[in-house]
C-alpha atoms as a PDB file:
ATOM      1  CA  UNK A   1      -1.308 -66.126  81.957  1.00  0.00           C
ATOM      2  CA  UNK A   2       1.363 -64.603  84.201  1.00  0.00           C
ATOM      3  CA  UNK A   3      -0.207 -62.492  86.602  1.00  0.00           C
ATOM      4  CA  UNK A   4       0.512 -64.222  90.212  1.00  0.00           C
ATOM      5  CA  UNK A   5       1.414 -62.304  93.059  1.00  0.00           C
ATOM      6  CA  UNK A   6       4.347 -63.619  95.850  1.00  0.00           C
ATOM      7  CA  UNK A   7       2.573 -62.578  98.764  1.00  0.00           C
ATOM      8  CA  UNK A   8       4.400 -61.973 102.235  1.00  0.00           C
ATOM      9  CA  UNK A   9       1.989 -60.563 104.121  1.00  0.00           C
ATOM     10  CA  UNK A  10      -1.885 -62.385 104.773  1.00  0.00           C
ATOM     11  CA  UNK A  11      -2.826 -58.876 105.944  1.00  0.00           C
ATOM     12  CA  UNK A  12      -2.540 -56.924 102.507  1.00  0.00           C
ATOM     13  CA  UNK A  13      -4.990 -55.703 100.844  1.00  0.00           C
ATOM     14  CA  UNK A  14      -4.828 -58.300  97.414  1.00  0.00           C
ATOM     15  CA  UNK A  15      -5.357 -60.853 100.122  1.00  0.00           C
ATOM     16  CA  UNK A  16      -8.100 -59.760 101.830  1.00  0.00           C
ATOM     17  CA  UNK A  17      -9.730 -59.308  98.785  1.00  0.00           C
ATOM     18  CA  UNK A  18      -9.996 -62.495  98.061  1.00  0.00           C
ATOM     19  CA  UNK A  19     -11.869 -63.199 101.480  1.00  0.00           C
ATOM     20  CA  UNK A  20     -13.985 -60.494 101.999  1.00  0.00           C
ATOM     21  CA  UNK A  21     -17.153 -62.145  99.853  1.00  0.00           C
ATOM     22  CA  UNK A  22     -17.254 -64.301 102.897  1.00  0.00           C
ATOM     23  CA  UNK A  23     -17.356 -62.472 105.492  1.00  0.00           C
ATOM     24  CA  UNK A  24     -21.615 -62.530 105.232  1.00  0.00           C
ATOM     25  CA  UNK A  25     -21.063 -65.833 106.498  1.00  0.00           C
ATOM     26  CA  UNK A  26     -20.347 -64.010 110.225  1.00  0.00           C
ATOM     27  CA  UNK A  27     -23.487 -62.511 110.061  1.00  0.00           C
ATOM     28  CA  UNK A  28     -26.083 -64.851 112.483  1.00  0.00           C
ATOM     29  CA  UNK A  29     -28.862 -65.656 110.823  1.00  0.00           C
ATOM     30  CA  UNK A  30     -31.648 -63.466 113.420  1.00  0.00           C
ATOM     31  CA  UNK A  31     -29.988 -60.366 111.834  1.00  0.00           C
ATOM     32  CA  UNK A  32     -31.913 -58.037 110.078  1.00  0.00           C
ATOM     33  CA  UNK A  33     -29.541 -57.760 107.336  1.00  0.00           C
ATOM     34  CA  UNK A  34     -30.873 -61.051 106.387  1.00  0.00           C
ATOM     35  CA  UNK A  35     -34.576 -59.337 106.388  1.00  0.00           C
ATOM     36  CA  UNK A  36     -33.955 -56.255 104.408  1.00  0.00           C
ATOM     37  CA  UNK A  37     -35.631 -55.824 101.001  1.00  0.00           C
ATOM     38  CA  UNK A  38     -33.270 -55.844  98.133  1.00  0.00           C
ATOM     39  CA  UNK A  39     -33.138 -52.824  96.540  1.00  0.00           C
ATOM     40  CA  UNK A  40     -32.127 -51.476  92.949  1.00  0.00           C
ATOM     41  CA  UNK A  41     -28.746 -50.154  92.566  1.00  0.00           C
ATOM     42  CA  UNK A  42     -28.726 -46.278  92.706  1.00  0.00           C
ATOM     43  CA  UNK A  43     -27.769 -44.167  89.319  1.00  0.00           C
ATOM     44  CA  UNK A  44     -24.096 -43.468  90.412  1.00  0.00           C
ATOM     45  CA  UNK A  45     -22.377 -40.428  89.019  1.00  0.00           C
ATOM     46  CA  UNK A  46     -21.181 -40.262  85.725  1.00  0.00           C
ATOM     47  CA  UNK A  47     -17.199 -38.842  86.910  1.00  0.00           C
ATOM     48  CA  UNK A  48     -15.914 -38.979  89.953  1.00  0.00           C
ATOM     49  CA  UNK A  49     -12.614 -37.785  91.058  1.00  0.00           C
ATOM     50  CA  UNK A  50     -10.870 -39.964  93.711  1.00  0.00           C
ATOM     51  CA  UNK A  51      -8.286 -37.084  94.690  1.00  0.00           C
ATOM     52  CA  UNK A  52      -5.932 -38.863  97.181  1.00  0.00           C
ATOM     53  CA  UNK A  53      -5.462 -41.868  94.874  1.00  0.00           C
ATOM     54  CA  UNK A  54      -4.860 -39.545  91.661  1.00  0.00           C
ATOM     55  CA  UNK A  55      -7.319 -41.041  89.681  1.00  0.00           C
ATOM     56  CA  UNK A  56     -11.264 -40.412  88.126  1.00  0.00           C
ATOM     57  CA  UNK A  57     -13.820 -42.967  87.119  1.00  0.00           C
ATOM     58  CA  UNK A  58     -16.016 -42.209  84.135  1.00  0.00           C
ATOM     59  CA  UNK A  59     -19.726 -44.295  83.660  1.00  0.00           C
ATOM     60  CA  UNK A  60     -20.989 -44.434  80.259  1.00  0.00           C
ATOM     61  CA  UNK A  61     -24.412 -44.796  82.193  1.00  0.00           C
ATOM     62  CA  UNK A  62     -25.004 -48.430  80.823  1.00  0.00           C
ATOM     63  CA  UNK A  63     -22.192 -51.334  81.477  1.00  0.00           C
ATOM     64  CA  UNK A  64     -18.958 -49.595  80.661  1.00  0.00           C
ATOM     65  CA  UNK A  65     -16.492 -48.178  83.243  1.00  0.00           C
ATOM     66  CA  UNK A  66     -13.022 -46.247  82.833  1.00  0.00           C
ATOM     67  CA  UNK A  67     -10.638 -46.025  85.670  1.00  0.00           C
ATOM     68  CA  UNK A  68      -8.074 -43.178  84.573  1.00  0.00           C
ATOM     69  CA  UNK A  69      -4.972 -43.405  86.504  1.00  0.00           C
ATOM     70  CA  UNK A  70      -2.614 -41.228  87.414  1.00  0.00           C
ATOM     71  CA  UNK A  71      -1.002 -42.700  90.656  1.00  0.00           C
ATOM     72  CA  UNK A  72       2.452 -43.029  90.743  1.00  0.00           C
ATOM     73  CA  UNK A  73       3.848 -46.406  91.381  1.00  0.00           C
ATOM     74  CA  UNK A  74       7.278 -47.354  92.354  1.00  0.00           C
ATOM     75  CA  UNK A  75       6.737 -51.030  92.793  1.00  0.00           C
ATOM     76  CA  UNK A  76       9.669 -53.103  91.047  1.00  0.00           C
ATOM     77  CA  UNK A  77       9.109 -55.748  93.574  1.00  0.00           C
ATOM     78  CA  UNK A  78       5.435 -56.228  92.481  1.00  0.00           C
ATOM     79  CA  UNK A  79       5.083 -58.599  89.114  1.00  0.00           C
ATOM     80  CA  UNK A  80       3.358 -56.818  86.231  1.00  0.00           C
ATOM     81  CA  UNK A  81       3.101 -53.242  88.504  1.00  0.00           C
ATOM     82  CA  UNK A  82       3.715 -51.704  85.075  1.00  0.00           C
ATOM     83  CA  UNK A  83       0.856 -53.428  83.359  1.00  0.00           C
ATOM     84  CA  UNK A  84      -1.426 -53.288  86.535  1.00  0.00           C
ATOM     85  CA  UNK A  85      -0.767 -49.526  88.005  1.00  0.00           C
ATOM     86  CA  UNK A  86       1.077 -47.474  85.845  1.00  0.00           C
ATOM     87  CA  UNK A  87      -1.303 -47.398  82.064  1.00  0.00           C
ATOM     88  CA  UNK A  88      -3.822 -44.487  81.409  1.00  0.00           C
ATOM     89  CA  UNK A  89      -7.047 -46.080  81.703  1.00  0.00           C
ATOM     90  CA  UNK A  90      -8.360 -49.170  82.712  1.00  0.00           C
ATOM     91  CA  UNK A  91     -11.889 -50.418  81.523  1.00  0.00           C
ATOM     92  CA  UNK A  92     -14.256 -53.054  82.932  1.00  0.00           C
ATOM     93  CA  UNK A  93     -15.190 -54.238  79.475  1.00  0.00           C
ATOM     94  CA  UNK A  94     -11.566 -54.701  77.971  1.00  0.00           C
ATOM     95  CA  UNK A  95      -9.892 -55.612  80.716  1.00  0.00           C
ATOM     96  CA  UNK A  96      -5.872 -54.789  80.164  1.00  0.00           C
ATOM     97  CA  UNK A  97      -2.955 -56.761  78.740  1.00  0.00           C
ATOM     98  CA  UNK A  98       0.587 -57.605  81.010  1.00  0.00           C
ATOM     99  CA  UNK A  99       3.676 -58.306  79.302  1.00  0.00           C
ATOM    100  CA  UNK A 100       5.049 -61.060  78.047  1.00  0.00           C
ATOM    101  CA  UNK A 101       8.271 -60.310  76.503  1.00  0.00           C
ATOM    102  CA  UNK A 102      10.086 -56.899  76.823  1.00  0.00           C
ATOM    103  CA  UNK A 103      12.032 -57.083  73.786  1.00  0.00           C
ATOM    104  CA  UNK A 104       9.060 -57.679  71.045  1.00  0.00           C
ATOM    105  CA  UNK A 105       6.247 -54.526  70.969  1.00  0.00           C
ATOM    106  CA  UNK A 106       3.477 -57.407  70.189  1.00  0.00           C
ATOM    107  CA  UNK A 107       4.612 -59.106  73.782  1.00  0.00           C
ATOM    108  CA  UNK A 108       5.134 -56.777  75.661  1.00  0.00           C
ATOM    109  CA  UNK A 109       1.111 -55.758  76.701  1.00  0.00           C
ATOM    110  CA  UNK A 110       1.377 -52.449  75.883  1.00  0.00           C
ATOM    111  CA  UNK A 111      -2.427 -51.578  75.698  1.00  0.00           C
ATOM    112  CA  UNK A 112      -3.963 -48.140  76.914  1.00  0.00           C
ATOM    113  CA  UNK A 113      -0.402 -46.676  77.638  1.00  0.00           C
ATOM    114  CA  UNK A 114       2.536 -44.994  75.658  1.00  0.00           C
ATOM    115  CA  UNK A 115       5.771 -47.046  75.606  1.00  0.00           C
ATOM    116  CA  UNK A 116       9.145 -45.453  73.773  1.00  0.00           C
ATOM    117  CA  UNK A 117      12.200 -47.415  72.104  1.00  0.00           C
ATOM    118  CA  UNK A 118      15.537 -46.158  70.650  1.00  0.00           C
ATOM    119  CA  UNK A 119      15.770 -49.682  68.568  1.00  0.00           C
ATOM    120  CA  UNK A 120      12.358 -50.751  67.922  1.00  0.00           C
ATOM    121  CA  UNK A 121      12.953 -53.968  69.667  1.00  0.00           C
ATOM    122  CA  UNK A 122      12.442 -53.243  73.720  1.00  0.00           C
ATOM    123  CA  UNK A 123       9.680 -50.798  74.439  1.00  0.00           C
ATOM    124  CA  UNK A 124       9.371 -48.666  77.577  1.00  0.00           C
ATOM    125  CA  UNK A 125       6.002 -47.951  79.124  1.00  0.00           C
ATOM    126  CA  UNK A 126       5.095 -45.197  81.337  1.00  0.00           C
ATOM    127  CA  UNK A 127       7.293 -45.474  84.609  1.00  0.00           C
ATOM    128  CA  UNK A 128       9.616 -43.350  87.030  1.00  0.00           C
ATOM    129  CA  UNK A 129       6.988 -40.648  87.079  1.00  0.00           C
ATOM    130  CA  UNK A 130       8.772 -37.505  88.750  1.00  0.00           C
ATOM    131  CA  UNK A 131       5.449 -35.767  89.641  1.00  0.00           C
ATOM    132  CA  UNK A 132       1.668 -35.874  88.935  1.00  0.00           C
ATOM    133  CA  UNK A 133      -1.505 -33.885  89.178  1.00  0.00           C
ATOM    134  CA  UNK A 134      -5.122 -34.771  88.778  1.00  0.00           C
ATOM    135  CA  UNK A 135      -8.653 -33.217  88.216  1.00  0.00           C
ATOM    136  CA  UNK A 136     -11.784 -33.967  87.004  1.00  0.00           C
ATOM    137  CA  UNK A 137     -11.012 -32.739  83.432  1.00  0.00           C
ATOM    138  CA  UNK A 138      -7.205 -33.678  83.345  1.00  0.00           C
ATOM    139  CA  UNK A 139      -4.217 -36.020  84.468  1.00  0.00           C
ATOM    140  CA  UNK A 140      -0.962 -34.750  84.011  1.00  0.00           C
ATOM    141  CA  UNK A 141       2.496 -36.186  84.767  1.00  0.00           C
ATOM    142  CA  UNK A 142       6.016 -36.315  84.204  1.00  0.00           C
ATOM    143  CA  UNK A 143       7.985 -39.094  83.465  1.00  0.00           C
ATOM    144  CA  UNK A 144      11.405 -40.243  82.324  1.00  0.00           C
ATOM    145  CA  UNK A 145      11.599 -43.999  80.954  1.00  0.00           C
ATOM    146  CA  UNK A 146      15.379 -44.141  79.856  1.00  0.00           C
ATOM    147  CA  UNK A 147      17.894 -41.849  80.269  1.00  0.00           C
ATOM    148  CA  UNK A 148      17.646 -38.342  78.206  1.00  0.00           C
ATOM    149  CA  UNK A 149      13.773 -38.917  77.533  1.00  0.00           C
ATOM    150  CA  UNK A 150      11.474 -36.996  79.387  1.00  0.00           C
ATOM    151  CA  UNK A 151       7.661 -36.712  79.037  1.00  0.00           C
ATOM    152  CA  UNK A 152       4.785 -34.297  80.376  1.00  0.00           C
ATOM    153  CA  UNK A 153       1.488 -36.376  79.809  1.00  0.00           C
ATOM    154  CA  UNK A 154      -1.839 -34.673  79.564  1.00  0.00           C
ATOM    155  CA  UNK A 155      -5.160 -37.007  79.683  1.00  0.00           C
ATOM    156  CA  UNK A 156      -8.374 -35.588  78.940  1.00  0.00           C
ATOM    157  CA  UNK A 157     -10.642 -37.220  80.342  1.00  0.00           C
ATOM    158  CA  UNK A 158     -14.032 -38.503  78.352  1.00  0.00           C
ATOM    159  CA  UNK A 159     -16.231 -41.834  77.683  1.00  0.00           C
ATOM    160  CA  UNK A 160     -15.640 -43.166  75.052  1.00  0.00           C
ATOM    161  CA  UNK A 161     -13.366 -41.171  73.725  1.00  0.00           C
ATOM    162  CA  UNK A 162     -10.630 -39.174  75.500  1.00  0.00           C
ATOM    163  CA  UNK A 163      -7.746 -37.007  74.287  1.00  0.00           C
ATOM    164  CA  UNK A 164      -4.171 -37.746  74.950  1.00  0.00           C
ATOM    165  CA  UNK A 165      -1.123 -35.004  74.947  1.00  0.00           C
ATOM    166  CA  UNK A 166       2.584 -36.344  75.260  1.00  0.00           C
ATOM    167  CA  UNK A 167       5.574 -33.055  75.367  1.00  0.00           C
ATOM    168  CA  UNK A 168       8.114 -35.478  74.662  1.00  0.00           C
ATOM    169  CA  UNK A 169      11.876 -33.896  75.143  1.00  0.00           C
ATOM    170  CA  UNK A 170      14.502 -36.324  73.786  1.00  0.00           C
ATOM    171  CA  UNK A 171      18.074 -35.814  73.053  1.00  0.00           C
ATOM    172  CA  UNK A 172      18.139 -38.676  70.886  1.00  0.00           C
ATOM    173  CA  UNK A 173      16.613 -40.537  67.944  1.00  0.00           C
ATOM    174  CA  UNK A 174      13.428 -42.705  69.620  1.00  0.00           C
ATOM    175  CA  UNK A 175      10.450 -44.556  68.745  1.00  0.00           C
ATOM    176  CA  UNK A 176       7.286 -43.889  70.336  1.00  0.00           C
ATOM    177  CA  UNK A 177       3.549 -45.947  70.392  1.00  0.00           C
ATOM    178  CA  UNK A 178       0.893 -45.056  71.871  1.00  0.00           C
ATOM    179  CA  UNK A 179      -1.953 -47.590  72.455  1.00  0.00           C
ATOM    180  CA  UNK A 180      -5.624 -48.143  72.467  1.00  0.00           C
ATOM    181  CA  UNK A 181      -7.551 -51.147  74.099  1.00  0.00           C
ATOM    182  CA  UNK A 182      -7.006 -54.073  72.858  1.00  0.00           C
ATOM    183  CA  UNK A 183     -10.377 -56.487  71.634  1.00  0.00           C
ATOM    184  CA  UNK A 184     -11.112 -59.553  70.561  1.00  0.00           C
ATOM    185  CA  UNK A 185      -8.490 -60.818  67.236  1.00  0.00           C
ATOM    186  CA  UNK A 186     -12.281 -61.371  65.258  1.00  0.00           C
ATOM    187  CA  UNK A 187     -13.289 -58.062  65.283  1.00  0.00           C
ATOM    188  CA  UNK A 188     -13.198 -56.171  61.829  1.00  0.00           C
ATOM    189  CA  UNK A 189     -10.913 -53.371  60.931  1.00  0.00           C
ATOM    190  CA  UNK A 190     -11.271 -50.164  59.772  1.00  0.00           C
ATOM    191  CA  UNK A 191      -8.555 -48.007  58.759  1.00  0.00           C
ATOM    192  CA  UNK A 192      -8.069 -44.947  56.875  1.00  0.00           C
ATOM    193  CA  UNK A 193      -5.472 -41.594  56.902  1.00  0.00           C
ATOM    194  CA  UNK A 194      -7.402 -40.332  59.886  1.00  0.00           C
ATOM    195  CA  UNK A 195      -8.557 -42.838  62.436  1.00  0.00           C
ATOM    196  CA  UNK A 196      -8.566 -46.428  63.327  1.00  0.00           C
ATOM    197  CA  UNK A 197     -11.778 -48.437  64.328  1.00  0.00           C
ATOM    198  CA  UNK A 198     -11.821 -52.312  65.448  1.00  0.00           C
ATOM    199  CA  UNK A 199     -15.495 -53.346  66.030  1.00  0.00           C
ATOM    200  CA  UNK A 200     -16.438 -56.396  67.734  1.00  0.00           C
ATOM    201  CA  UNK A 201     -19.935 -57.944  68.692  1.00  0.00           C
ATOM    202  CA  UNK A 202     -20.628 -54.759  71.397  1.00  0.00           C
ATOM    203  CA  UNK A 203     -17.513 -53.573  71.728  1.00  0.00           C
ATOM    204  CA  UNK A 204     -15.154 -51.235  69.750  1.00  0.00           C
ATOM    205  CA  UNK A 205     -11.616 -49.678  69.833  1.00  0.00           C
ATOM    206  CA  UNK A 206     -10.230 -46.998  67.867  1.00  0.00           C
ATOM    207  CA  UNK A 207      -7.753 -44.034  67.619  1.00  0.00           C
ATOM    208  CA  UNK A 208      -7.526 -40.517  65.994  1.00  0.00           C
ATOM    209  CA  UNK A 209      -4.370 -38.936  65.122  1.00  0.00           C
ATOM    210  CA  UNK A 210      -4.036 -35.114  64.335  1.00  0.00           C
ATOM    211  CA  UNK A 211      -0.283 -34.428  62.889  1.00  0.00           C
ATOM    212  CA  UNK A 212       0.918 -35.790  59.425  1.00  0.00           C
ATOM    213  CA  UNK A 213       3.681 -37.421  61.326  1.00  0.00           C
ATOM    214  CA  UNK A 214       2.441 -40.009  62.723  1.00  0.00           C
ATOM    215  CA  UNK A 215       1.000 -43.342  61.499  1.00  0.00           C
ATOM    216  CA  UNK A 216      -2.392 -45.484  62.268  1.00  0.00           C
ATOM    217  CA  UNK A 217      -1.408 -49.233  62.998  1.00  0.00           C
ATOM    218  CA  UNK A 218      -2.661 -52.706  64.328  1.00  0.00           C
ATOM    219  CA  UNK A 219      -0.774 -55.584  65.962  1.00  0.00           C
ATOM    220  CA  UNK A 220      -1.963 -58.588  66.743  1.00  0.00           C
ATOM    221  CA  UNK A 221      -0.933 -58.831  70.732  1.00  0.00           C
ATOM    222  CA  UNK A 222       0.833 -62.209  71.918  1.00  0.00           C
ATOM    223  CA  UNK A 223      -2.460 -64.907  73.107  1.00  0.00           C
ATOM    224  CA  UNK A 224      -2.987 -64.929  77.048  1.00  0.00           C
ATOM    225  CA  UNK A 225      -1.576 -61.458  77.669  1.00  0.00           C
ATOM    226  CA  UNK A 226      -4.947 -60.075  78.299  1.00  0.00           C
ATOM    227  CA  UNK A 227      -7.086 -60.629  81.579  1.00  0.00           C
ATOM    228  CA  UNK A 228     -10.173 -61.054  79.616  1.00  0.00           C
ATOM    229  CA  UNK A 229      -9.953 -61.900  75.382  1.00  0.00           C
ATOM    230  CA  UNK A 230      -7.761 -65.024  75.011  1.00  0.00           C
ATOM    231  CA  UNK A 231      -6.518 -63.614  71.284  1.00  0.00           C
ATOM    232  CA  UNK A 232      -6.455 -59.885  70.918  1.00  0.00           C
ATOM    233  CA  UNK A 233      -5.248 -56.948  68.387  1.00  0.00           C
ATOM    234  CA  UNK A 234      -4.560 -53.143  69.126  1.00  0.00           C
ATOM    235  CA  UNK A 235      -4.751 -50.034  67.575  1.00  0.00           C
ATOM    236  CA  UNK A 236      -1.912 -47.834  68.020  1.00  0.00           C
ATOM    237  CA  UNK A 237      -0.439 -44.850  66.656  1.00  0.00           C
ATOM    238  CA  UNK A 238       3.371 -44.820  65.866  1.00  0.00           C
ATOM    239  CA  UNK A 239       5.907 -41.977  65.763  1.00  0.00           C
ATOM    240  CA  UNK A 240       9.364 -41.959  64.940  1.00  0.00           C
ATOM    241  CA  UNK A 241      11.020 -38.943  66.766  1.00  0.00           C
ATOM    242  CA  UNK A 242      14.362 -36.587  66.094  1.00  0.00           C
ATOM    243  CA  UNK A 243      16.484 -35.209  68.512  1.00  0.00           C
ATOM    244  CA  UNK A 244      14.359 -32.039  70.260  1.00  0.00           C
ATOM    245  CA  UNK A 245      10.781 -30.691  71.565  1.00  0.00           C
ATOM    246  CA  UNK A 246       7.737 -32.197  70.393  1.00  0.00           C
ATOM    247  CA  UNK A 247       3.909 -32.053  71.465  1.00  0.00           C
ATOM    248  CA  UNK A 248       2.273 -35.307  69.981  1.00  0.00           C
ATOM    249  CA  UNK A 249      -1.754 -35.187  69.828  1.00  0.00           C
ATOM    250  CA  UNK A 250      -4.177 -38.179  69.432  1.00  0.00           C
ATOM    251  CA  UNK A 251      -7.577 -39.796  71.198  1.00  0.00           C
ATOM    252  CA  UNK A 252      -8.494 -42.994  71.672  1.00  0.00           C
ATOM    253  CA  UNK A 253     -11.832 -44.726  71.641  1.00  0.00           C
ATOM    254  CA  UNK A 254     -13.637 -47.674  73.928  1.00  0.00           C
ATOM    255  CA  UNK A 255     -16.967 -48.344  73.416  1.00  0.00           C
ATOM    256  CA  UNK A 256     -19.341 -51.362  74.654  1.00  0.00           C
ATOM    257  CA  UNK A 257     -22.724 -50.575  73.692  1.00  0.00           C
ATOM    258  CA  UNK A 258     -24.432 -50.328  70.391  1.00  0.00           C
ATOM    259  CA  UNK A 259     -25.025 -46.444  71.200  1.00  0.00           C
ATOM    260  CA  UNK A 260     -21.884 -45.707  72.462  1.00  0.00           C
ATOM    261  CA  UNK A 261     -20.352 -47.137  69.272  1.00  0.00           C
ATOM    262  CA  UNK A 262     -22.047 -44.753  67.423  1.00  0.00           C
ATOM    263  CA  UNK A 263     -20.536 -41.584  68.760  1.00  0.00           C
ATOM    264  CA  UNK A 264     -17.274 -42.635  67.070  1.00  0.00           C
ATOM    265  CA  UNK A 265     -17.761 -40.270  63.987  1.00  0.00           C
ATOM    266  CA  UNK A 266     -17.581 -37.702  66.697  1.00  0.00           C
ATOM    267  CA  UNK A 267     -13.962 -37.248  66.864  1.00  0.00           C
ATOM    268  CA  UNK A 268     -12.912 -34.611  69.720  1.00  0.00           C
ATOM    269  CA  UNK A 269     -12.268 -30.992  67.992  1.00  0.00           C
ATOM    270  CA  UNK A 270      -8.558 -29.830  68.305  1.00  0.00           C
ATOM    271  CA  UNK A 271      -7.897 -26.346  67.862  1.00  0.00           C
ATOM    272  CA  UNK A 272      -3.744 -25.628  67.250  1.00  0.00           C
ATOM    273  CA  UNK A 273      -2.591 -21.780  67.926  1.00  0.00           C
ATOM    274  CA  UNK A 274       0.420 -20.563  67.725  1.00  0.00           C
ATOM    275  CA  UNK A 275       1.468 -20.999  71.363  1.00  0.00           C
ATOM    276  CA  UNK A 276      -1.615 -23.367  72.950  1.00  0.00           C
ATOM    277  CA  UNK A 277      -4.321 -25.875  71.958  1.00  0.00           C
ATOM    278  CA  UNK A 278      -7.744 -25.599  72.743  1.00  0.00           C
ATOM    279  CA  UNK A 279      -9.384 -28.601  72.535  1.00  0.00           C
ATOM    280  CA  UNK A 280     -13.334 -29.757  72.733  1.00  0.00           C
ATOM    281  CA  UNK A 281     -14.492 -33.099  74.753  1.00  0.00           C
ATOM    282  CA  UNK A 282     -18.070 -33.613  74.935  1.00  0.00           C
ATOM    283  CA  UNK A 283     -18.842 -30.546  77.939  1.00  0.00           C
ATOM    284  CA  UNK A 284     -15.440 -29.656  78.481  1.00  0.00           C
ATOM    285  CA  UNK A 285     -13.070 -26.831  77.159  1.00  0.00           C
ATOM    286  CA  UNK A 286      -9.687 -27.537  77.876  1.00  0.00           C
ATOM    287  CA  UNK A 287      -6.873 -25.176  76.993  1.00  0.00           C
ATOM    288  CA  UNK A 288      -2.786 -26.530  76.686  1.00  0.00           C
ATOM    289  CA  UNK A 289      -0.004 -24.475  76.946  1.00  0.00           C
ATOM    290  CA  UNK A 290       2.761 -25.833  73.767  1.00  0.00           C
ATOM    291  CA  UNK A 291       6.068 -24.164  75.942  1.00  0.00           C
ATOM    292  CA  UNK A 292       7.842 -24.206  72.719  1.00  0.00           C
ATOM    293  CA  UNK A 293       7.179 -28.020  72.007  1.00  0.00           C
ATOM    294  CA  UNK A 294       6.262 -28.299  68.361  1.00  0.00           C
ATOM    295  CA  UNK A 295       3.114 -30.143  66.498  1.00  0.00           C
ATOM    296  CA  UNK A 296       3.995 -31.701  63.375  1.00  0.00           C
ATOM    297  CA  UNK A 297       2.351 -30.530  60.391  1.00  0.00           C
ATOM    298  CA  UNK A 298       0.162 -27.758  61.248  1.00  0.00           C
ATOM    299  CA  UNK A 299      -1.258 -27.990  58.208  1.00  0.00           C
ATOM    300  CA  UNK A 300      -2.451 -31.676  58.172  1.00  0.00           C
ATOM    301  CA  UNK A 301      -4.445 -30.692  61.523  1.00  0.00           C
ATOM    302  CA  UNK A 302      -6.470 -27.692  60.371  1.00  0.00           C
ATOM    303  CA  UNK A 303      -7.549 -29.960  57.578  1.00  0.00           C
ATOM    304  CA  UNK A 304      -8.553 -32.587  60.050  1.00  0.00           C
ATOM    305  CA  UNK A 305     -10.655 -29.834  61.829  1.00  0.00           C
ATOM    306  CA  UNK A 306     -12.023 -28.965  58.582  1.00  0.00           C
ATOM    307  CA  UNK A 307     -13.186 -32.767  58.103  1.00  0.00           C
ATOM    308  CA  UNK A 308     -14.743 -32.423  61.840  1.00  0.00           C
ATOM    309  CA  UNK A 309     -16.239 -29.636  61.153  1.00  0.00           C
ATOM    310  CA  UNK A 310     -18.096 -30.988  57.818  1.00  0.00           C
ATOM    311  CA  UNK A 311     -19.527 -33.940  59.365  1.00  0.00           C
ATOM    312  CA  UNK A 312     -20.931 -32.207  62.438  1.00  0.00           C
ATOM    313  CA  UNK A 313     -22.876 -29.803  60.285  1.00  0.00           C
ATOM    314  CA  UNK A 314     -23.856 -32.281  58.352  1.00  0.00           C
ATOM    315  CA  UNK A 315     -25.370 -34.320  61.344  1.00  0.00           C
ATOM    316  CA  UNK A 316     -27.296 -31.067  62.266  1.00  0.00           C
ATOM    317  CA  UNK A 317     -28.746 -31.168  59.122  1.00  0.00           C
END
């Protein structure tokens, strides 16, 4: 795997890293750090919101943690900075994939990010962000990866699933993907007109689209591109895109324990309006303005909600 670093500098902050687990070693051995009673790790909160670094960590309270990132990253000198600072989340359990090739989509490590093509052959992740904003409930940010393509992204934050809104303005003919985590190549596959789910042993990745114009696929991801599963696949959901204004809507899923894998009947509720989109996430209640970018197929969503609706009342029963 590909992921070295040319370091110039023994004072930056990837090197220390890799020294600082020794730096006990200094401690003289009368100290009473040496005498104090280990103690159990405190419950740590559930989100946190690391403001100056644009980013918030979500706990699933068990062994899974999501880093969702929002920083904005100008690094061309740095190897991989695409794969290793600029996707939407980053997870403890799935680690993340770095590219390979740039000109095949299965190379290129395109996990837990968006990435848009005009020929289907080399794929543009998120990069060249113009602006970004951050909360506990949201990550927005604007972005323009070739020339007359610009995007407003809108995370919405949640463990294990979370909600993702592109406003994609194009003035030509593109093709867009947007990624899940990738997991082990074993795992099985589910796959229907709604959602995607690839269970492991513990773990599972999925999607959820909500517009008839899009399509649920799975790619089997180039071996050694991710940090952690030596073979992997992907979920993904795939767009093709005409000249114009256009609000794509999906959520993706990550789960490592046997409960959390249940909660993936338990799609987030989207609710489309003429002008906004009101969506439901676990506690939250998140409103998004549309500015005149369209949905696709209205009607394909209500009947989604519908679905949603169904199997919630039937869980209540």
């Amino acid at each position: 795997m590909s992921v070295i670093i040319e370091f110039s500098r023994c004072i930056g902050t990837y090197s220390s890293a890799k020294f600082e687990i020794f730096i006990f070693l200094l401690i003289r051995e009368d100290k009473k750090f040496w005498r104090c009673k280990e103690e159990i790790l405190p419950t740590l909160t559930s989100k946190i919101l690391m403001k100056n670094e644009n980013m918030v960590i979500c706990r699933n309270g068990i062994n899974h943690v999501m880093l969702f990132n929002n920083n904005n990253c100008y690094g061309d000198f740095i190897d991989h900075f695409e794969a290793k600072y600029m996707k939407f989340v980053y997870s403890n359990m799935f680690g993340f994939s770095v590219q390979r090739n740039e000109c095949v989509y299965e190379k290129g490590g395109f996990d837990s990010v968006i990435s848009i093509s005009t020929d289907g052959k080399r794929f543009y992740p998120r990069n060249n962000v113009i602006w970004s904003k951050s909360s506990e409930k949201l990550l927005v940010s604007e972005w323009c990866p070739i020339e007359g393509v610009c995007i407003n992204s809108i995370i919405v934050v949640g463990i294990p699933w979370h909600i993702r809104i592109h406003r994609i303005k194009t003035d030509t003919e593109i093709i867009v993907n947007d990624a899940g985590f990738s997991i082990p190549s074993d795992s099985l596959v589910e796959i229907n007109k709604k959602t995607i789910k690839v269970m492991g042993d513990c773990i599972c990745s999925g999607a959820a689209l909500y517009d008839g114009n899009a399509r649920l696929k799975l790619t089997n991801n180039s071996p050694g591109t991710n940090l952690i599963f030596p073979h992997t696949k992907m979920p993904y959901i795939n767009w093709n895109l005409k000249p114009g204004k256009h609000c794509l809507i999906s959520a993706f899923f990550g789960a490592t324990a046997r409960k959390e894998m249940e909660m993936f009947d338990e799609v987030p509720f989207i609710f489309l309006h003429n002008h906004s989109v009101d969506i439901k996430l676990y506690e939250q209640d998140v409103k998004i303005e549309l500015n005149g970018y369209k949905v696709p197929y209205k009607k394909r969503i209500e009947s989604f909600i519908r679905d949603c609706a169904s199997k919630l009342k039937s869980r209540m029963k």
